[in-house]
Protein backbone atom coordinates (compact mmCIF):
# COMPACT_ATOMS: atom_id res chain seq x y z
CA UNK A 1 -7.71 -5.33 12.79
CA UNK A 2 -6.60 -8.62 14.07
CA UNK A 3 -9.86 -9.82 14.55
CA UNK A 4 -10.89 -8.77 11.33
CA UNK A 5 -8.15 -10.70 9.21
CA UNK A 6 -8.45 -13.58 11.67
CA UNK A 7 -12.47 -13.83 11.03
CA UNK A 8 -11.77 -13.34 7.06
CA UNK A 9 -9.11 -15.96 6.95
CA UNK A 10 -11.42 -18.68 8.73
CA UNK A 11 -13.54 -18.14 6.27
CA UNK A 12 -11.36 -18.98 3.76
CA UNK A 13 -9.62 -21.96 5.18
CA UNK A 14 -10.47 -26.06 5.66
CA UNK A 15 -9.16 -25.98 8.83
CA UNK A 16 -9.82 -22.81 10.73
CA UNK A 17 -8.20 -23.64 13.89
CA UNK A 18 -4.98 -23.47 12.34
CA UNK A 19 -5.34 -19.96 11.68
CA UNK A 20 -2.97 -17.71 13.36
CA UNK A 21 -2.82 -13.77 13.43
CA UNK A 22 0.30 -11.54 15.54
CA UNK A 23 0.42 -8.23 14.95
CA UNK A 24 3.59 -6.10 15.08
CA UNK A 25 3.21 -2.83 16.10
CA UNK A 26 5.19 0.63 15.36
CA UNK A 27 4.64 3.95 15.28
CA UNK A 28 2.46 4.85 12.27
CA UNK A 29 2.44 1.07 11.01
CA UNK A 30 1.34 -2.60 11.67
CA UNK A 31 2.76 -5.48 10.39
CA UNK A 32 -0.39 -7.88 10.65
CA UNK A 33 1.20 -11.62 10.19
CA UNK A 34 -1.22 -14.47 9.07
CA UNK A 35 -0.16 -18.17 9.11
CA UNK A 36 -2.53 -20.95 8.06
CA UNK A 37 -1.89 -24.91 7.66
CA UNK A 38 0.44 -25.29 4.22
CA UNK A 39 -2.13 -26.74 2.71
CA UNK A 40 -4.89 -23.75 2.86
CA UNK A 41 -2.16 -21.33 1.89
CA UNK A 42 -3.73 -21.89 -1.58
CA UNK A 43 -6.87 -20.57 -0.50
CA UNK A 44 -6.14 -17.52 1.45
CA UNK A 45 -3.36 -15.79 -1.40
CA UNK A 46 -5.74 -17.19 -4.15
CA UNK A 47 -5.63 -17.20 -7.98
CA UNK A 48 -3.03 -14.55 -8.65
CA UNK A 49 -2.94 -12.83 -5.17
CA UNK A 50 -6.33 -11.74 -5.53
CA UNK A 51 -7.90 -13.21 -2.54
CA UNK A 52 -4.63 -12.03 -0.67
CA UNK A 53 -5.01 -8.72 -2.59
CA UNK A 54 -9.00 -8.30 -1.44
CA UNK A 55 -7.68 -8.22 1.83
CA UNK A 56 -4.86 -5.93 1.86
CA UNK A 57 -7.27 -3.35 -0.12
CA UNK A 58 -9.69 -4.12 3.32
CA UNK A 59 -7.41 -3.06 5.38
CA UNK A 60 -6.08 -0.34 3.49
CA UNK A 61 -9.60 1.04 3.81
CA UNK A 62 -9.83 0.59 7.23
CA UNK A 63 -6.36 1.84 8.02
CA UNK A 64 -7.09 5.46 6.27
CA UNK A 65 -10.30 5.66 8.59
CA UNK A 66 -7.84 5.33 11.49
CA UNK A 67 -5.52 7.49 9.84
CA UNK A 68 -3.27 4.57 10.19
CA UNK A 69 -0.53 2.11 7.62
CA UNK A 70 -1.44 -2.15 7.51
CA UNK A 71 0.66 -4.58 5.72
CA UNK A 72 -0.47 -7.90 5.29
CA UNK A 73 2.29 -10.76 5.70
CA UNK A 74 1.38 -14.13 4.92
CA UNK A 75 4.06 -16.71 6.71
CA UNK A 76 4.34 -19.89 5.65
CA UNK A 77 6.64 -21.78 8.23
């Protein structure tokens, strides 16, 4: 899943080397943590959280197939 949000996110982004993906894991969940320059933050939450939202839904889907929870953090630091 990493590789997946990380490939999605550059992408999205002006300057993809910036892009950053941890991921915490637990049990039954994974807190997957994405951090981008400040100024492409814009572009990977989008109008309304959709872009941010399209995501999420992804790995929803992909997380039921592995019988298994994501959550999507966005950092800004």
């Amino acid at each position: 899943m990493k590789d997946l949000v990380e490939s999605i996110a550059k992408q999205l982004v002006d300057k993809p080397e910036m892009v950053e993906v941890k991921v915490i894991e637990s049990e039954h969940t994974s807190v997957i943590e994405l951090k981008v320059d400040k100024e492409d933050m814009g572009k990977v939450i989008g109008r309304e959280g959709k872009t941010a939202k399209a995501i999420r839904t992804i790995l929803g889907a992909a997380g039921n197939k592995l019988k298994k929870r994501y959550v999507l953090e966005i950092v800004n630091d």
